[in-house]
C-alpha atoms as a PDB file:
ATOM      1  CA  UNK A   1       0.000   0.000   0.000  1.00  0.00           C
ATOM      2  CA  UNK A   2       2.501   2.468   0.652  1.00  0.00           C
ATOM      3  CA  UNK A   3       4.652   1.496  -2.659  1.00  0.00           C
ATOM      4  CA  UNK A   4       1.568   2.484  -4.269  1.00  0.00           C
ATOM      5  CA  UNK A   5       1.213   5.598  -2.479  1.00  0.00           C
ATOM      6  CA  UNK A   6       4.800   6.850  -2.967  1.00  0.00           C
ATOM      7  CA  UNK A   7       4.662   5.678  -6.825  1.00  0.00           C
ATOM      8  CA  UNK A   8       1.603   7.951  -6.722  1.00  0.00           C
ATOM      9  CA  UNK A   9       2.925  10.619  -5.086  1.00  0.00           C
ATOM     10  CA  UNK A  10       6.374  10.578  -7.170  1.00  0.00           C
ATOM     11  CA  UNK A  11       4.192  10.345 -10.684  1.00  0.00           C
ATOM     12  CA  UNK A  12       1.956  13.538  -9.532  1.00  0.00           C
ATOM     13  CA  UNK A  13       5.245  15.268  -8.886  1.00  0.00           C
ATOM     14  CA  UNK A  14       6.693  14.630 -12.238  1.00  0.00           C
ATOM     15  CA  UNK A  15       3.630  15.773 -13.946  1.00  0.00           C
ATOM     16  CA  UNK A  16       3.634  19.134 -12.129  1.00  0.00           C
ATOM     17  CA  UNK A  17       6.718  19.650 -13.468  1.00  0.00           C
ATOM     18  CA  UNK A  18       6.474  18.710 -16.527  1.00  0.00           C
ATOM     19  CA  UNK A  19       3.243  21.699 -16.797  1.00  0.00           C
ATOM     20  CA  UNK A  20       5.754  24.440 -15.043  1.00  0.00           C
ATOM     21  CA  UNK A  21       8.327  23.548 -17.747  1.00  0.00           C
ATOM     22  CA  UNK A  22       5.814  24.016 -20.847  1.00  0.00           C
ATOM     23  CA  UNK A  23       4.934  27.388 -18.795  1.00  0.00           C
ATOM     24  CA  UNK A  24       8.519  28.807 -19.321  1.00  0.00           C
ATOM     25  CA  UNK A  25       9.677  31.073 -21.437  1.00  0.00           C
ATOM     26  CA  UNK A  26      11.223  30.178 -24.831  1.00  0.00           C
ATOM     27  CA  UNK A  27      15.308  30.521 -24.946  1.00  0.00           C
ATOM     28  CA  UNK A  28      15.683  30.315 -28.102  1.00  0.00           C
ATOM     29  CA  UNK A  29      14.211  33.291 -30.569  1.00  0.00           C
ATOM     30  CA  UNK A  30      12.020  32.285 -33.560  1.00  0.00           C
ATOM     31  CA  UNK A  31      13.144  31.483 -36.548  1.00  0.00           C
ATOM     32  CA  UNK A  32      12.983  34.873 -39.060  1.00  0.00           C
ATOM     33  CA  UNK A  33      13.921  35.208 -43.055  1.00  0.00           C
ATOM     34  CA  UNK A  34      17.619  37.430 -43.069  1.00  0.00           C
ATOM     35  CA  UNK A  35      18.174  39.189 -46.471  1.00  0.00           C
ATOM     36  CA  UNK A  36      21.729  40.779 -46.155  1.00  0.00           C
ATOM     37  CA  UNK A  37      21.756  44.867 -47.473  1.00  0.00           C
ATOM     38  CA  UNK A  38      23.510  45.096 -50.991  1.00  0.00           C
ATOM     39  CA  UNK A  39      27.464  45.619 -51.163  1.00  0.00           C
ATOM     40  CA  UNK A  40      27.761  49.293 -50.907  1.00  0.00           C
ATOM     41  CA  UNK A  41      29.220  51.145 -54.695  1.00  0.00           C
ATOM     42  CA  UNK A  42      32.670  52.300 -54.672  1.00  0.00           C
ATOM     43  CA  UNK A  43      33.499  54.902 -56.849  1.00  0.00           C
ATOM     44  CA  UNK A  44      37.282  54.241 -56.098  1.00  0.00           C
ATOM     45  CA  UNK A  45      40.005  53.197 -58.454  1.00  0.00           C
ATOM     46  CA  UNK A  46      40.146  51.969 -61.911  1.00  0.00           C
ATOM     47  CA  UNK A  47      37.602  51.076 -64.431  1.00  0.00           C
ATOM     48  CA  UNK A  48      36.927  50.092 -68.394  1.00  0.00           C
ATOM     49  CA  UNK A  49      34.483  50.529 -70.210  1.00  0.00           C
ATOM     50  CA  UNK A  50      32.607  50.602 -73.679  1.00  0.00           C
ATOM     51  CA  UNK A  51      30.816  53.863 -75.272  1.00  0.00           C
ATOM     52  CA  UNK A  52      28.689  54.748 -78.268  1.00  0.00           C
ATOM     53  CA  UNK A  53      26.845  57.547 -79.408  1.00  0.00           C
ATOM     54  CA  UNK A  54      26.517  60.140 -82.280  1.00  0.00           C
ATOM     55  CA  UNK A  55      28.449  62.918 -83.608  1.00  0.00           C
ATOM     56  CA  UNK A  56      27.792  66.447 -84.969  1.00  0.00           C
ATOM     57  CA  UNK A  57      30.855  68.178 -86.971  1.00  0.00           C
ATOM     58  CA  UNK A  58      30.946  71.047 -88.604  1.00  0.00           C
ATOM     59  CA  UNK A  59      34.068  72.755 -90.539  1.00  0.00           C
ATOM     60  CA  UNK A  60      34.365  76.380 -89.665  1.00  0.00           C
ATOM     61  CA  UNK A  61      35.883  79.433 -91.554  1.00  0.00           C
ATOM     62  CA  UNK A  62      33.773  79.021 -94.706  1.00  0.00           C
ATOM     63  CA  UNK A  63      35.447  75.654 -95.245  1.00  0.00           C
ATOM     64  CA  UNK A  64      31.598  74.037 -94.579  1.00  0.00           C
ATOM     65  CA  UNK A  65      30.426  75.039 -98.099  1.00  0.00           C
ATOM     66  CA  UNK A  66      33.330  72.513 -99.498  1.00  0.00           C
ATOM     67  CA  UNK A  67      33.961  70.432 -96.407  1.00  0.00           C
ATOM     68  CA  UNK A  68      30.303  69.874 -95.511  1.00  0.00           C
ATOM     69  CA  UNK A  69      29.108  69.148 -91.820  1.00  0.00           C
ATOM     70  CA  UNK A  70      29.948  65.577 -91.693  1.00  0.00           C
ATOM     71  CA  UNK A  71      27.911  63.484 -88.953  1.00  0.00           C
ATOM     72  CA  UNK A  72      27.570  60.097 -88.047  1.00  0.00           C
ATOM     73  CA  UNK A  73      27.403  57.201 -85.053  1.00  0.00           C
ATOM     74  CA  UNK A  74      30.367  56.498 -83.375  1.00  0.00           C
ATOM     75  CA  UNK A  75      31.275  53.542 -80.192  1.00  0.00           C
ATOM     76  CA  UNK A  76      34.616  52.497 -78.718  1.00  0.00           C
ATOM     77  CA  UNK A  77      36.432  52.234 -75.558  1.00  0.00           C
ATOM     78  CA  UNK A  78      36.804  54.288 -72.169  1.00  0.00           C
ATOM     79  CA  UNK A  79      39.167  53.705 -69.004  1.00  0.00           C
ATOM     80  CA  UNK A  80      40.184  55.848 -66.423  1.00  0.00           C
ATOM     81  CA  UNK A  81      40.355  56.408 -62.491  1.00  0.00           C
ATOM     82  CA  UNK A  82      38.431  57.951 -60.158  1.00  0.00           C
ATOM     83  CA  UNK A  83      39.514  59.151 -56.513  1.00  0.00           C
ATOM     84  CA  UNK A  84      36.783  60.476 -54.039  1.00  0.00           C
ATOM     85  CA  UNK A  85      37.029  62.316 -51.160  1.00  0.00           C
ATOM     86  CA  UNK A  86      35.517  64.112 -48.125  1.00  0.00           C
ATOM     87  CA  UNK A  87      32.016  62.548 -47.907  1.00  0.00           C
ATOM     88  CA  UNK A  88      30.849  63.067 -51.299  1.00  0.00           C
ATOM     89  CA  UNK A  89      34.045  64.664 -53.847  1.00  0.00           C
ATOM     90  CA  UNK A  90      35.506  62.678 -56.582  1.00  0.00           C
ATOM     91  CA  UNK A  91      38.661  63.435 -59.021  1.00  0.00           C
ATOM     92  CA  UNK A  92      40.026  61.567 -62.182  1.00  0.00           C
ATOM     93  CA  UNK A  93      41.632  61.160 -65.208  1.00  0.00           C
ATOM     94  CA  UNK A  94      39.515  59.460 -67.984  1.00  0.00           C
ATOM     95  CA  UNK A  95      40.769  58.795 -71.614  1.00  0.00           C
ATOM     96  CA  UNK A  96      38.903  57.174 -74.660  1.00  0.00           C
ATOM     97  CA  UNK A  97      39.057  56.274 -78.487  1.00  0.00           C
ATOM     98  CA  UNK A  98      36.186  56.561 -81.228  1.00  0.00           C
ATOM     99  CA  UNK A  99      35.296  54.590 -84.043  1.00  0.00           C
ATOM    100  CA  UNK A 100      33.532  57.360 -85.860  1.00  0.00           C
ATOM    101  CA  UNK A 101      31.346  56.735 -89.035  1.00  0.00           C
ATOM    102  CA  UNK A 102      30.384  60.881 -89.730  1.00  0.00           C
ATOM    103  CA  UNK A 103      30.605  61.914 -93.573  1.00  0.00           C
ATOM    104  CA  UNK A 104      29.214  64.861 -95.582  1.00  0.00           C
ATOM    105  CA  UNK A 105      29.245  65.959 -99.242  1.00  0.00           C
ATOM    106  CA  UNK A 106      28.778  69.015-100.787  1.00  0.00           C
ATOM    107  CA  UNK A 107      29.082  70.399-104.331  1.00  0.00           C
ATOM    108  CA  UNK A 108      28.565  74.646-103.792  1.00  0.00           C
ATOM    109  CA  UNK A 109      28.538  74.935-107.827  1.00  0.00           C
ATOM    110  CA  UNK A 110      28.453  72.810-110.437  1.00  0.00           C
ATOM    111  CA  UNK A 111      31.610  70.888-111.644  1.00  0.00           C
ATOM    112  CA  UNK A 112      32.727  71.087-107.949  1.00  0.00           C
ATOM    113  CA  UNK A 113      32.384  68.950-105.428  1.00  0.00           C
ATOM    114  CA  UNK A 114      34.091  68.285-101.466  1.00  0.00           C
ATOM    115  CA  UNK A 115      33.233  65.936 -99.160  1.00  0.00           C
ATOM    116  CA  UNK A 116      34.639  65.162 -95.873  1.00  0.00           C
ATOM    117  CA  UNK A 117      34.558  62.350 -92.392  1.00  0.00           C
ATOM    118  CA  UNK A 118      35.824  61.896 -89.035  1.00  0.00           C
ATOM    119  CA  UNK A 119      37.112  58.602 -88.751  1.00  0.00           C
ATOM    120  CA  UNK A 120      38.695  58.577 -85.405  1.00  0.00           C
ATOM    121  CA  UNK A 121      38.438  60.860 -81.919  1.00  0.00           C
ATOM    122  CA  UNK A 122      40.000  60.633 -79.099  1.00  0.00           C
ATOM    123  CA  UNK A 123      40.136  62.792 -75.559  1.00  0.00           C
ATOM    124  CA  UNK A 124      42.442  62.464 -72.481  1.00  0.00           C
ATOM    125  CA  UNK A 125      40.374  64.796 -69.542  1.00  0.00           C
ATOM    126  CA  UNK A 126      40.515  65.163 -65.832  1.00  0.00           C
ATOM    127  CA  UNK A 127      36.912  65.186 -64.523  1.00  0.00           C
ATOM    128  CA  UNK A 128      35.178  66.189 -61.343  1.00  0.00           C
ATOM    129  CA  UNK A 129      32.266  65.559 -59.591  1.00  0.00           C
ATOM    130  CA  UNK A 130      29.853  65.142 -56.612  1.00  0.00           C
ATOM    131  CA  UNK A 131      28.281  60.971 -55.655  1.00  0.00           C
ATOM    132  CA  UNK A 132      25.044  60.847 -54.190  1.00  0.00           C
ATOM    133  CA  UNK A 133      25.282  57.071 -52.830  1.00  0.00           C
ATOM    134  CA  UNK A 134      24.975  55.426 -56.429  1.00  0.00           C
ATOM    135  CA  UNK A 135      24.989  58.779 -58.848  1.00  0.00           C
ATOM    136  CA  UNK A 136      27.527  60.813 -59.902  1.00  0.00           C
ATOM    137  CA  UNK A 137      27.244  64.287 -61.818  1.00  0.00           C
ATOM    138  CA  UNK A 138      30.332  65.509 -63.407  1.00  0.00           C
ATOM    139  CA  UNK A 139      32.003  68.178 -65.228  1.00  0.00           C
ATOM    140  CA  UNK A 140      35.276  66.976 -67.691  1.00  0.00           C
ATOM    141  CA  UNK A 141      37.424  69.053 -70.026  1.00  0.00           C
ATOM    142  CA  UNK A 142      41.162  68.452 -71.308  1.00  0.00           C
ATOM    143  CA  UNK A 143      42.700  67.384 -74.336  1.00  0.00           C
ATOM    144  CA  UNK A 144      40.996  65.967 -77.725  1.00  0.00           C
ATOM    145  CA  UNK A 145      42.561  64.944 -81.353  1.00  0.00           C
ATOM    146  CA  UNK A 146      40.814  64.185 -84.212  1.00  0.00           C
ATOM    147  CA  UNK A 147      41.192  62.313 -87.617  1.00  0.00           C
ATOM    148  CA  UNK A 148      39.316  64.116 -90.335  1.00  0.00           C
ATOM    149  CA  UNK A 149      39.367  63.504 -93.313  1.00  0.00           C
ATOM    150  CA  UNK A 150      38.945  65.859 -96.319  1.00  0.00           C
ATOM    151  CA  UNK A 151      38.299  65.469-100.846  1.00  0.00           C
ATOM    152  CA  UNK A 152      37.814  67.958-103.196  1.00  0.00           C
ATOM    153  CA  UNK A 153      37.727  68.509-107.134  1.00  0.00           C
ATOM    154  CA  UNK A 154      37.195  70.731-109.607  1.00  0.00           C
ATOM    155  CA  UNK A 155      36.020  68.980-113.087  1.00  0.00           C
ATOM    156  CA  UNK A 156      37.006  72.290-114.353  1.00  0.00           C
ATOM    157  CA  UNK A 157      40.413  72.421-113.979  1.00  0.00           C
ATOM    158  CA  UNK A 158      41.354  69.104-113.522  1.00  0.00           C
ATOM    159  CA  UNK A 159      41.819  69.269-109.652  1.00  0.00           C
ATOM    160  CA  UNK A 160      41.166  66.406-107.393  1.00  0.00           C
ATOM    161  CA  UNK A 161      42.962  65.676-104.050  1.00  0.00           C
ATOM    162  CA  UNK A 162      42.275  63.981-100.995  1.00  0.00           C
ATOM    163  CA  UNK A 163      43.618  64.463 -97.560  1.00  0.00           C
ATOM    164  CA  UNK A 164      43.719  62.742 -94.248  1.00  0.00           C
ATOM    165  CA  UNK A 165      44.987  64.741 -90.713  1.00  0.00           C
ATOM    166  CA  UNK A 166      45.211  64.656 -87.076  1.00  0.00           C
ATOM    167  CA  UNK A 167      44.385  67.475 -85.872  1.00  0.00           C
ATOM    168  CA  UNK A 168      44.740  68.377 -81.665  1.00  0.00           C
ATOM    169  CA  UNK A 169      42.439  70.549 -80.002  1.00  0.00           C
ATOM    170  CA  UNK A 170      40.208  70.896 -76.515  1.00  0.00           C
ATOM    171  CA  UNK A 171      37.510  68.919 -74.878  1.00  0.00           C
ATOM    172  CA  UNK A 172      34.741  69.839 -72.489  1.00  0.00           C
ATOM    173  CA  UNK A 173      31.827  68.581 -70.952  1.00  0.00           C
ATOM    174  CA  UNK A 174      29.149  67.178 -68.355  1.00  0.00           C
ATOM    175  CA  UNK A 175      27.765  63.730 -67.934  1.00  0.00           C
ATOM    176  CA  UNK A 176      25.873  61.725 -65.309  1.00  0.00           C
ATOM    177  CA  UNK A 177      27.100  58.040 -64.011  1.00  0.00           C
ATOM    178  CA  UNK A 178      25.214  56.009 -61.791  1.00  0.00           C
ATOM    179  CA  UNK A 179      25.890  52.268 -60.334  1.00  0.00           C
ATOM    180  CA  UNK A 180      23.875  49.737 -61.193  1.00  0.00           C
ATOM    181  CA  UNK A 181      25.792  46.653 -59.522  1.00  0.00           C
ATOM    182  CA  UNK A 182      29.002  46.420 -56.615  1.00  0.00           C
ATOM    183  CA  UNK A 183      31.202  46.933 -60.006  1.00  0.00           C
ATOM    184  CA  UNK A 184      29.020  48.143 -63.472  1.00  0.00           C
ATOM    185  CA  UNK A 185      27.823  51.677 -63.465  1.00  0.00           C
ATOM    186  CA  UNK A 186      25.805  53.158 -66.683  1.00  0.00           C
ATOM    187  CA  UNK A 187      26.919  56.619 -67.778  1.00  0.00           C
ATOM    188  CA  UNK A 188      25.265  59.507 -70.121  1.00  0.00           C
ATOM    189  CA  UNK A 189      27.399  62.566 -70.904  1.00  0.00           C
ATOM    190  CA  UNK A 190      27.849  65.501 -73.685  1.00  0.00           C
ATOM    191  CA  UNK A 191      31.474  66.648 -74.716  1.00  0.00           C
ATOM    192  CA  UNK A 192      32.065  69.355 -77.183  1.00  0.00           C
ATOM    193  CA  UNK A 193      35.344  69.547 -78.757  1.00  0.00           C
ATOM    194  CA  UNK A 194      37.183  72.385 -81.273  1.00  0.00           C
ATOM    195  CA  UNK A 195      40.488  71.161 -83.235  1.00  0.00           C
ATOM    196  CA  UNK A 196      42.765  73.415 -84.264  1.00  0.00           C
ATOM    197  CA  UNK A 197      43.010  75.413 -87.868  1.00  0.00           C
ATOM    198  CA  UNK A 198      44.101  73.216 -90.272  1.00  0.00           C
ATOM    199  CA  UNK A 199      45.209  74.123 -93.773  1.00  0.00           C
ATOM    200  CA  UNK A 200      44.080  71.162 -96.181  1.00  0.00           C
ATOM    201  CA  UNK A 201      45.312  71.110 -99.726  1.00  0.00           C
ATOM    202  CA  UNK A 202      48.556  73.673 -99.429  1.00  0.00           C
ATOM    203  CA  UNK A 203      50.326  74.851-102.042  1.00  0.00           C
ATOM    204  CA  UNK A 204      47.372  74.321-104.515  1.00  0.00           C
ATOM    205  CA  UNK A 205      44.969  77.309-105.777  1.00  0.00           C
ATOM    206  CA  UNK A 206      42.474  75.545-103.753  1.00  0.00           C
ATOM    207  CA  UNK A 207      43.751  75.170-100.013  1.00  0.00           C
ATOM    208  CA  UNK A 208      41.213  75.200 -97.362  1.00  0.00           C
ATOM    209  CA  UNK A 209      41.663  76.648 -93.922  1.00  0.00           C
ATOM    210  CA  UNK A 210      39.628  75.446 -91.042  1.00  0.00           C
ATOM    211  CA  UNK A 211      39.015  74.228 -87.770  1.00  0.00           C
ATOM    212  CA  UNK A 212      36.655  71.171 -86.599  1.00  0.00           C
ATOM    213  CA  UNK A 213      33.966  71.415 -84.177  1.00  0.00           C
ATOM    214  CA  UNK A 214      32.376  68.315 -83.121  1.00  0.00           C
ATOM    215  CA  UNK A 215      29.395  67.894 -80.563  1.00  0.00           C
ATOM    216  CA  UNK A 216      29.117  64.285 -78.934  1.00  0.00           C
ATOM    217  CA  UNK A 217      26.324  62.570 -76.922  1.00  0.00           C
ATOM    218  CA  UNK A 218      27.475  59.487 -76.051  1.00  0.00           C
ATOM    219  CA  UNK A 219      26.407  56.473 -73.125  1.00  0.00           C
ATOM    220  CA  UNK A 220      28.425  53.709 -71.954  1.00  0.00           C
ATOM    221  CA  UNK A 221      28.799  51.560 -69.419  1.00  0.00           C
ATOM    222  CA  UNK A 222      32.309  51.047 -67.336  1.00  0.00           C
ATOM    223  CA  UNK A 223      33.506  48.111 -65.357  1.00  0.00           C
ATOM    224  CA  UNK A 224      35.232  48.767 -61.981  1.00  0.00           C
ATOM    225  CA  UNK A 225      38.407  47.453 -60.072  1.00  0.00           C
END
């Protein structure tokens, strides 16, 4: 009888326990979904990139009723470095090449004719601008050569010559970039640029003085370091 009473007794005990355990509080903290925040953009250090865009060119100093105002698309290939500062400053040096596909023709009077391209362009600039987290506005301006081309006859007189020349000049311009992944960042910009005067044709009755101006709106995208 009393076997029965302490198994009783000890069985009760157990199961009060067993209810003030399922009463307690839970250690552990319940399970949740964790999404980890996206790698913050860096704007530091080197990149590459690709470009494309269209051109507007014009020959100045009367040379356009010849020469034409040869336009066209053009695309190539950008690199450069950036360095920021402060909390939202950035410096660098950015240089690209141009693939350039502008062309005009003209022929101001009968029995002549001119016509004219840019097949290359080229600029080496320091730019500067302000980030906002993933965007960056810009200003740029620096160095830019060109390779125009130039043709012109005269059924006339017999005259027909063609002439190809690199000709150096200035670069300036704005653009917007903005970072669409940890290391790819889309850009839009505008760059005008003037070459310097340029005799084509000398030492012939028909030599042409001039200087290029070329207007470019161009996108890309750039790869960073």
């Amino acid at each position: 009888m009393r076997k029965s009473l302490l198994s009783a007794l000890i069985a009760s005990m157990l199961a009060a326990g067993a209810a003030d355990a399922a009463d307690l509080p839970r250690r552990s903290a319940p399970m949740e979904d964790y999404y980890s925040p996206a790698p913050a953009f860096s704007w530091q250090g080197f990149y590459l990139g690709v470009n494309a865009g269209y051109g507007f060119s014009a020959f100045q100093k009367g040379s356009d009723g010849a020469l034409g105002e040869p336009d066209g698309w053009l695309a190539g290939v950008t690199g450069g470095f950036n360095y920021t500062f402060g909390p939202n400053f950035l410096v660098g040096l950015e240089a690209d090449f141009d693939f350039s596909g502008g062309k005009s023709s003209r022929s101001p009077v009968a029995g002549v004719f001119g016509s004219s391209g840019v097949d290359n362009i080229m600029t080496v600039r320091p730019r500067a601008g302000v980030t906002f987290d993933r965007a960056l506005v810009f200003l740029t301006g620096g160095f830019a050569g060109v390779v125009a081309n130039a043709t012109l006859g005269n059924a006339f007189t017999g005259f027909y010559a063609q002439q190809s020349k690199f000709l150096p000049g200035w670069a300036l311009g704005a653009g917007i970039e903005y970072g669409l992944a940890p290391n790819l960042s889309a850009k839009a910009e505008y760059l005008f640029t003037s070459v310097e005067s340029e005799r084509y044709f000398e030492f012939t009755p028909n030599a042409l003085h001039s200087t290029l101006d070329t207007s470019l709106i161009r996108g890309g995208f750039n790869y960073h370091f």
